[in-house]
Each structure stands twice: as C-alpha cells, then as structure tokens.
Protein backbone atom coordinates (compact mmCIF):
# COMPACT_ATOMS: atom_id res chain seq x y z
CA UNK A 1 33.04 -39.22 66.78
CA UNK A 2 29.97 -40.84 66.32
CA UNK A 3 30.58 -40.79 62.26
CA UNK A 4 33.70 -42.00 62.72
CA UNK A 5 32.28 -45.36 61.19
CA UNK A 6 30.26 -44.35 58.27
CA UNK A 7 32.00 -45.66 55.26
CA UNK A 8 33.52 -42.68 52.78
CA UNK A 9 31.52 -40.90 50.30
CA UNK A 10 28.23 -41.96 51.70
CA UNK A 11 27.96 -38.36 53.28
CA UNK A 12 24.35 -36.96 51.53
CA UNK A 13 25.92 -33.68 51.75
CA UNK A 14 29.10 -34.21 50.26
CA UNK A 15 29.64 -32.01 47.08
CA UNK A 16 29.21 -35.77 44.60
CA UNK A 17 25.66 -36.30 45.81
CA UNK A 18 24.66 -32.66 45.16
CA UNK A 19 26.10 -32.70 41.74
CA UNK A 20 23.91 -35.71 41.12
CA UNK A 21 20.77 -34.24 42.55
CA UNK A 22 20.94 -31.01 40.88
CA UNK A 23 22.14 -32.81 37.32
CA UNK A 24 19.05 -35.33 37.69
CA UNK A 25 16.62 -32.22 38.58
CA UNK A 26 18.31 -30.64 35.51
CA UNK A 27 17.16 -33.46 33.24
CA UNK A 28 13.91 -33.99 34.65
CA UNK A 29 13.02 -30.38 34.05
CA UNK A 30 14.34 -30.62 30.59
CA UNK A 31 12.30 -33.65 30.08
CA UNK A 32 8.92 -31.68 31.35
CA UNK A 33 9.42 -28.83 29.26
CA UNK A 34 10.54 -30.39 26.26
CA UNK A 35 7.27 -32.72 26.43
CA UNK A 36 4.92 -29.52 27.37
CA UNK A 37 6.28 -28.09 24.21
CA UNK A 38 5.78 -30.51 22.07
CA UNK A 39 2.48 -31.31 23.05
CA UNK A 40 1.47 -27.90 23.27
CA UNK A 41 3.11 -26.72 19.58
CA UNK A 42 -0.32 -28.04 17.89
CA UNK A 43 -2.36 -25.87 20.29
CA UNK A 44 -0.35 -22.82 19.39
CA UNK A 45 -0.39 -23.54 16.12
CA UNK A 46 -3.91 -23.82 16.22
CA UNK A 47 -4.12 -20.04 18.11
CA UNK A 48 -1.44 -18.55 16.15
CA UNK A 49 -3.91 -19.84 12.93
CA UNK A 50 -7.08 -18.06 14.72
CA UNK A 51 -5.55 -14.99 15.41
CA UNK A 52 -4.30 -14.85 11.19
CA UNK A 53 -7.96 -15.35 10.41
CA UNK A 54 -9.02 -12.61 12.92
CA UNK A 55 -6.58 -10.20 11.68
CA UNK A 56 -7.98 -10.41 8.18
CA UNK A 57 -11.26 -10.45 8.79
CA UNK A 58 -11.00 -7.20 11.31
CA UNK A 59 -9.01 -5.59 8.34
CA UNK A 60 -11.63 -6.59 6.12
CA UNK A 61 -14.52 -4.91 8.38
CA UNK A 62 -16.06 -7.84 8.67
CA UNK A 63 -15.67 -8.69 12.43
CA UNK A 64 -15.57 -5.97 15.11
CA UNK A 65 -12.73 -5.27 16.96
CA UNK A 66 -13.91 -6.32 20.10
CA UNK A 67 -15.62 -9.46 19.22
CA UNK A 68 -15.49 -13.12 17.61
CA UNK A 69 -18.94 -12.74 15.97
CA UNK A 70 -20.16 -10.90 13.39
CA UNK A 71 -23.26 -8.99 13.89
CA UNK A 72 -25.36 -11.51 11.98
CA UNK A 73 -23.85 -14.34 14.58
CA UNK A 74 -21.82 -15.70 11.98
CA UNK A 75 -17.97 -17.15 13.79
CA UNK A 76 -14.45 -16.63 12.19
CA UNK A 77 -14.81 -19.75 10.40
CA UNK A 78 -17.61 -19.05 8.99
CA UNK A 79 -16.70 -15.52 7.79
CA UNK A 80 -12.86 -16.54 6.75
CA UNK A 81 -14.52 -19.74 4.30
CA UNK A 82 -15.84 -16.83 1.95
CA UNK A 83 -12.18 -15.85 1.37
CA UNK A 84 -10.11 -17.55 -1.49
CA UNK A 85 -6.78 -17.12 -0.78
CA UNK A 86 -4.36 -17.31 -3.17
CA UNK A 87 -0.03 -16.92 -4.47
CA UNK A 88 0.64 -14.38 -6.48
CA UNK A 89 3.61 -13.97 -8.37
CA UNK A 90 4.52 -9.87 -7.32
CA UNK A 91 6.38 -9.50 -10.49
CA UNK A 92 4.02 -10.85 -13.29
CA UNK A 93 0.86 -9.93 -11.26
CA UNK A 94 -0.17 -12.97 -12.43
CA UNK A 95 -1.71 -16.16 -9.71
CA UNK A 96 0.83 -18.99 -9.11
CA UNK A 97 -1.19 -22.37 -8.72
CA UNK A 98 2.13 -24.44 -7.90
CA UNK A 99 2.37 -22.84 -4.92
CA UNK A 100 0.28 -24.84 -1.37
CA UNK A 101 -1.44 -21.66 0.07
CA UNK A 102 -1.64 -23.44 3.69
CA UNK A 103 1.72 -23.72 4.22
CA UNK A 104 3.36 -21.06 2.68
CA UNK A 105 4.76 -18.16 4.10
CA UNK A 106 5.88 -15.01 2.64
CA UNK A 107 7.79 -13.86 5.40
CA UNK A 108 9.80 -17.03 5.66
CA UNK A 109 10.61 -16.79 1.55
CA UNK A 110 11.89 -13.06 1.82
CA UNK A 111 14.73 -14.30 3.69
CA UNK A 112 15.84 -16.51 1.24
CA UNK A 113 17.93 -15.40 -1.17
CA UNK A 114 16.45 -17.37 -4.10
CA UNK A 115 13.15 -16.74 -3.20
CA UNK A 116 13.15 -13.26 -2.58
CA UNK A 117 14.49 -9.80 -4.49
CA UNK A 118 17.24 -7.59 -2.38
CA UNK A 119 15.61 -3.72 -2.59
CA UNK A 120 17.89 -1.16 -2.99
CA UNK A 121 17.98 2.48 -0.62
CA UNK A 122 16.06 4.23 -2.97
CA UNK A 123 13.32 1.29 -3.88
CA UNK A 124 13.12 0.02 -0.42
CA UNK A 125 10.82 3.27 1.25
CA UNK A 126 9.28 0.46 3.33
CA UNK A 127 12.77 -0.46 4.99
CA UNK A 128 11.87 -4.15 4.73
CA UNK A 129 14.99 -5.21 2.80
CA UNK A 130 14.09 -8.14 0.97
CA UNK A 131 10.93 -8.31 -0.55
CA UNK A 132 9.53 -12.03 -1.26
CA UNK A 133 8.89 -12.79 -5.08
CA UNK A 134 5.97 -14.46 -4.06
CA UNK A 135 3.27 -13.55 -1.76
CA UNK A 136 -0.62 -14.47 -1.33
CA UNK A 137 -3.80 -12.20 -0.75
CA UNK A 138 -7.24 -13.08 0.11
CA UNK A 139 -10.10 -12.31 -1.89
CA UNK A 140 -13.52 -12.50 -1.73
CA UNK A 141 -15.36 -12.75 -5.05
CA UNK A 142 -18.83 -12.37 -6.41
CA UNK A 143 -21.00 -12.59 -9.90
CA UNK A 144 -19.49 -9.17 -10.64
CA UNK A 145 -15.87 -9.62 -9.92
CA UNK A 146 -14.13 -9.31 -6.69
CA UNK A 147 -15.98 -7.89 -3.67
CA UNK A 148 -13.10 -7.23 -1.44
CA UNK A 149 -9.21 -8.03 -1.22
CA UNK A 150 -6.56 -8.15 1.59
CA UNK A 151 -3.15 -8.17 1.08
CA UNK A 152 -0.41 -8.78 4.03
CA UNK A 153 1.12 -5.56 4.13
CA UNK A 154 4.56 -4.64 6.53
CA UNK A 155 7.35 -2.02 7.02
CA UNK A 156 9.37 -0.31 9.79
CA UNK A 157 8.15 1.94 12.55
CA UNK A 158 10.15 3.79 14.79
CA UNK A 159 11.54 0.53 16.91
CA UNK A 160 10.79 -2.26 14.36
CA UNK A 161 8.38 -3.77 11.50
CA UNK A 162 4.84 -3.31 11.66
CA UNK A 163 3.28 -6.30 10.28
CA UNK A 164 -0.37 -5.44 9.56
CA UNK A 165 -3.05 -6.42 6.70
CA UNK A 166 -4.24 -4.03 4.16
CA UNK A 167 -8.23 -4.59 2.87
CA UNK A 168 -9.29 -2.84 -0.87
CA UNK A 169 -12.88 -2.80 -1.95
CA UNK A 170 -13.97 -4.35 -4.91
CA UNK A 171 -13.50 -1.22 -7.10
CA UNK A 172 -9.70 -1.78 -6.64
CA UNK A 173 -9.11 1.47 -5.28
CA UNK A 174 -10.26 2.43 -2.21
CA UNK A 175 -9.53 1.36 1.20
CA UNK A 176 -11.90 -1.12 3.26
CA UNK A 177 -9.39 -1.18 6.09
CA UNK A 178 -5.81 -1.14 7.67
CA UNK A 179 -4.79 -3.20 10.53
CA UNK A 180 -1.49 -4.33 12.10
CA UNK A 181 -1.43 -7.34 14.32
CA UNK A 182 2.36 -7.38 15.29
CA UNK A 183 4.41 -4.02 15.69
CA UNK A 184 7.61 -2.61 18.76
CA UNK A 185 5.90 1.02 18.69
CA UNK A 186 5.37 2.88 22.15
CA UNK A 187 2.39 3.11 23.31
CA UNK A 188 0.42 5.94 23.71
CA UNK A 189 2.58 7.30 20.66
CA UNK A 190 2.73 5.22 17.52
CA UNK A 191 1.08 2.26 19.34
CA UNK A 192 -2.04 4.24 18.66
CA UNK A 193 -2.17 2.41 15.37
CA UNK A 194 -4.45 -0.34 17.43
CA UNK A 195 -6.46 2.69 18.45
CA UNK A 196 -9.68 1.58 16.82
CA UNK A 197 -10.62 5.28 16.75
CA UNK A 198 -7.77 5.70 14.48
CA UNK A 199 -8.18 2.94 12.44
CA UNK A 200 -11.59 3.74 11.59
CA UNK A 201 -10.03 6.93 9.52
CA UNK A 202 -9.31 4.33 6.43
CA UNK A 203 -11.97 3.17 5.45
CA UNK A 204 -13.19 4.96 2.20
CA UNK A 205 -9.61 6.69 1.30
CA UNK A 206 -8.54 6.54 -2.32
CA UNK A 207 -5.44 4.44 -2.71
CA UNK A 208 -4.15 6.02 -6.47
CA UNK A 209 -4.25 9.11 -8.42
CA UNK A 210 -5.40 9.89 -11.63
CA UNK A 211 -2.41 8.49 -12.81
CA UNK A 212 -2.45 5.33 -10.68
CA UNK A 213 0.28 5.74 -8.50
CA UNK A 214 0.22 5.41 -5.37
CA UNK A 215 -1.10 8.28 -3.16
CA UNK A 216 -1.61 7.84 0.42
CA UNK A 217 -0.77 10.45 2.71
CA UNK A 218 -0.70 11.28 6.50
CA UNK A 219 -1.13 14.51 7.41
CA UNK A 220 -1.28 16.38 10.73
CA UNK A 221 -3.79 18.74 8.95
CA UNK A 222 -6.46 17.23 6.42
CA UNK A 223 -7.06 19.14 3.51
CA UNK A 224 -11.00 20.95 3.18
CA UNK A 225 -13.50 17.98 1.56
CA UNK A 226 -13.58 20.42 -1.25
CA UNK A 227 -9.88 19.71 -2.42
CA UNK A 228 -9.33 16.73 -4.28
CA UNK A 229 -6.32 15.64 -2.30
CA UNK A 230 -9.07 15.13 0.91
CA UNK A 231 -9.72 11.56 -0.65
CA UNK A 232 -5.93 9.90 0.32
CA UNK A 233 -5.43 11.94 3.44
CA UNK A 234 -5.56 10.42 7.09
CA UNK A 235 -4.67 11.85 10.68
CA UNK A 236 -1.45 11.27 11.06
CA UNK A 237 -0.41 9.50 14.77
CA UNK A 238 0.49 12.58 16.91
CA UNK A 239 3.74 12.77 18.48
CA UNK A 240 4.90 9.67 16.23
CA UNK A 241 6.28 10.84 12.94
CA UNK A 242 8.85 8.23 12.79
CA UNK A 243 5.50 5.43 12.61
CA UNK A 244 3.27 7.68 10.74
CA UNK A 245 5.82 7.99 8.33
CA UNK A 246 6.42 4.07 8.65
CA UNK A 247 3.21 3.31 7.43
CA UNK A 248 2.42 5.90 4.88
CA UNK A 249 5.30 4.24 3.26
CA UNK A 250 4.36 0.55 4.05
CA UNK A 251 1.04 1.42 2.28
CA UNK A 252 2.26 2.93 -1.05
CA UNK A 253 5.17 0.31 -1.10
CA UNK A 254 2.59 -2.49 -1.03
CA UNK A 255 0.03 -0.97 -3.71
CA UNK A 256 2.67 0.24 -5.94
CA UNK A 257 5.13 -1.55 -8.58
CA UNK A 258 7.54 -3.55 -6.34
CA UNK A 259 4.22 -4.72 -4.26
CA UNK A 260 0.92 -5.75 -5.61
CA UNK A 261 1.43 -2.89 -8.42
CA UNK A 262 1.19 -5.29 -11.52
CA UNK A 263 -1.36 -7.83 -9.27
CA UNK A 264 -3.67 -4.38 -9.30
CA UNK A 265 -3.04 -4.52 -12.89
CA UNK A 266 -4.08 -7.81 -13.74
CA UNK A 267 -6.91 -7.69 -12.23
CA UNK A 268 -8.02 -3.84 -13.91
CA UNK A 269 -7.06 -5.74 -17.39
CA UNK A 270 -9.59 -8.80 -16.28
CA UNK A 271 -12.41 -6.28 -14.93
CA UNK A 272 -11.95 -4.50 -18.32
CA UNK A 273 -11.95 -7.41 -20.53
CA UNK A 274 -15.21 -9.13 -18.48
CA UNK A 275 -17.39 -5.36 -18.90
CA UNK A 276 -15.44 -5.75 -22.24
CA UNK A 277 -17.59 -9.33 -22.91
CA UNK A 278 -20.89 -8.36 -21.12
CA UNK A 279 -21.31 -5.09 -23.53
C-alpha cells in the first residue's frame, strides 16, 4: 500500500523504461563501434598494406619467413622500394600506364563484368571463374634486364581459393619462389602449403618446356635428377590431392596464355631485341 501514491508509469521497472534503457544502450554501442571502426580502418589499412609487401618479398626470397629483416638489416620498406610494380594488360602482354598501381586491385576488377573475361570449363583449370583483363606484377630490374618478377597468382583448393604470389628469376623461367598468404585448406593436410619446408622445394624448378608451355608438376614420386622431367617436379602435399592438384593448376594457369602467357612473351621479344642491340 505504500505505492499506492506514486503517480502511473513512473515505475523504473515497468516494461517502457526498459525498452528505453536497452534502446539507448543499443545506440550507444552502435555509436562506439561505428567510431572504433572508423578510426581504426586507416590502421588496418596500413597492416593489411604491410602484410602485401611481406608476402612478396617472402615469395621473392628476399625476407625470411620468420622475420621483418633481411639478413643485411635492411626493413620491408626498404627491400619492397627496389620493386617497380606495374598493370599489365593479360591479353596484349603489353604494360598499361593509364592504370594508378596503388589503388588498383585485380581481384576487385575480375568481378566486374566489363573489366574482367568469363573462363569457360575447359579454359578455367584454375577454377577461378573470371579472370581480370588487367592485372599488375612486381619487378625488380637491373643494367641487364629484369632481375626478378612476382606475379599475384590464385586458384581453388580443396575448401576455397588459395591466393598466393608466384616469384620468376630474371631468366624468365625458373622459379624464385611460391607463397600463398590467404587459403580455407586443413591443416596438417593441404595447409602444409605454409610449411616452409615445403615451400623451399620451388625454388630453382623450370616453369616451361622446350616448347614453352607450361610444365609444372606435383608428384608423389620425383623423377631420378638424370631425367629431364626432374627440373618441373615438386613433392606433392601428402594426403591433399584435391590442393596439390589446386595449385599445380593455379601455377600453369598463371604462366600460360590466359595468365601472364603473352606478358612472358613481351618481355622474351624485349630481352631478344636488347642482346639483339648490344651484339
């Protein structure tokens, strides 16, 4: 009885003033999380920038796997300025110059329609679907020529796309490194692709035949040093044939016709016609 007098609605536990308090709690949280966010994008974009850079240069053999220096002390800044990175039209081979090189994405462009070139079943070994008409690559160049190139490389695994960077030495045709930086494969099985152990198999392996296709293989038994099919052979991931398969395709797809094929190209003709000049 002793509420009896307390005027209506003014009850702090009546089901109005919880409404209230949980709708203003609602907003405030919204508020704090939509101001962390935005105030925190630049930082991520900053990290999500550094770990690019790292990818490359680990790819590259130029910064150990375990480490943000070089063994000469130089940082990832440091090492990533001797890169030029560059758009290149996948179709001509040829650079594209129009094209701003710190903003664009090739990912982003393969899902546009206009931008990008629908594979078909029997062209698409990569299982990427669309492949962008434009892409960039990274190259490192000297008095001779180029010294080493990496190329953003992807295709699908067992449980998704592997999105990894594939490094060529300056002779065009042999392997400097393979790395993947995003990938859904189990671990233990063909998660062992970020088994540096494994990863240090690539290094040196020819990328083309005689005939300049493609020829990258993984096998689950390498072929005696004395057969000439030894130079494009790598262990293949054990108990992941779905992935090893993945990326043996990935690779050729990316060094052959519908990849860099006619970049590769380009760049033999150039080498050619500079040893063509100097003689």
């Amino acid at each position: 009885m002793a509420d009896a007098g307390r005027p209506h609605g003014s009850d702090k536990d009546s089901l109005g003033n919880i409404l209230k308090v949980a709708i203003s709690m609602c907003l405030v949280c919204s508020i704090v999380v939509s101001t962390a966010a935005v105030v925190l994008k630049p930082l991520q974009e900053i990290n999500k920038e550094l770990d690019r850079k790292q990818n490359i240069l680990r790819a590259a053999g130029m910064l150990p796997q375990d480490s943000k220096r070089a063994a000469d002390g130089r940082g990832i800044e440091e090492l990533f300025a001797e890169f030029d990175i560059r758009a290149v039209d996948l179709d001509t081979g040829s650079y594209v110059d129009a094209v701003d090189v710190t903003t664009f994405d090739p990912i982003k462009s393969a899902r546009v329609a206009a931008l990008s070139r629908e594979l078909t079943v029997d062209e698409d070994i990569a299982v990427i679907g669309r492949r962008e008409k434009v892409s960039l690559v990274y190259v490192i160049a000297g008095e001779s020529g180029i010294e080493k190139l990496v190329l953003p490389v992807r295709g699908y695994g067992l449980w998704g796309t592997l999105f990894g960077y594939l490094a060529v030495e300056g002779d065009l045709s042999t392997i400097a490194g393979l790395g993947f930086h995003q990938h859904k494969e189990t671990p233990g099985l063909g998660g062992e692709v970020d088994n540096p152990a494994w990863k240090a198999l690539w290094p040196g392996v020819a990328l083309f035949d005689d005939a300049g296709e493609p020829a990258v293989r993984l096998v689950k038994i390498r072929s005696p040093e004395s057969n000439s099919d030894a130079r494009f052979e790598v262990d293949a991931l054990s108990g992941a044939t779905l992935t090893t398969r993945g990326v043996e395709n990935l690779v050729n797809f990316w060094t052959g016709e519908l990849g860099f094929g006619p970049f590769f190209a380009a760049l033999r003709t150039d080498l050619q016609q500079k040893s063509g000049d100097r003689d």
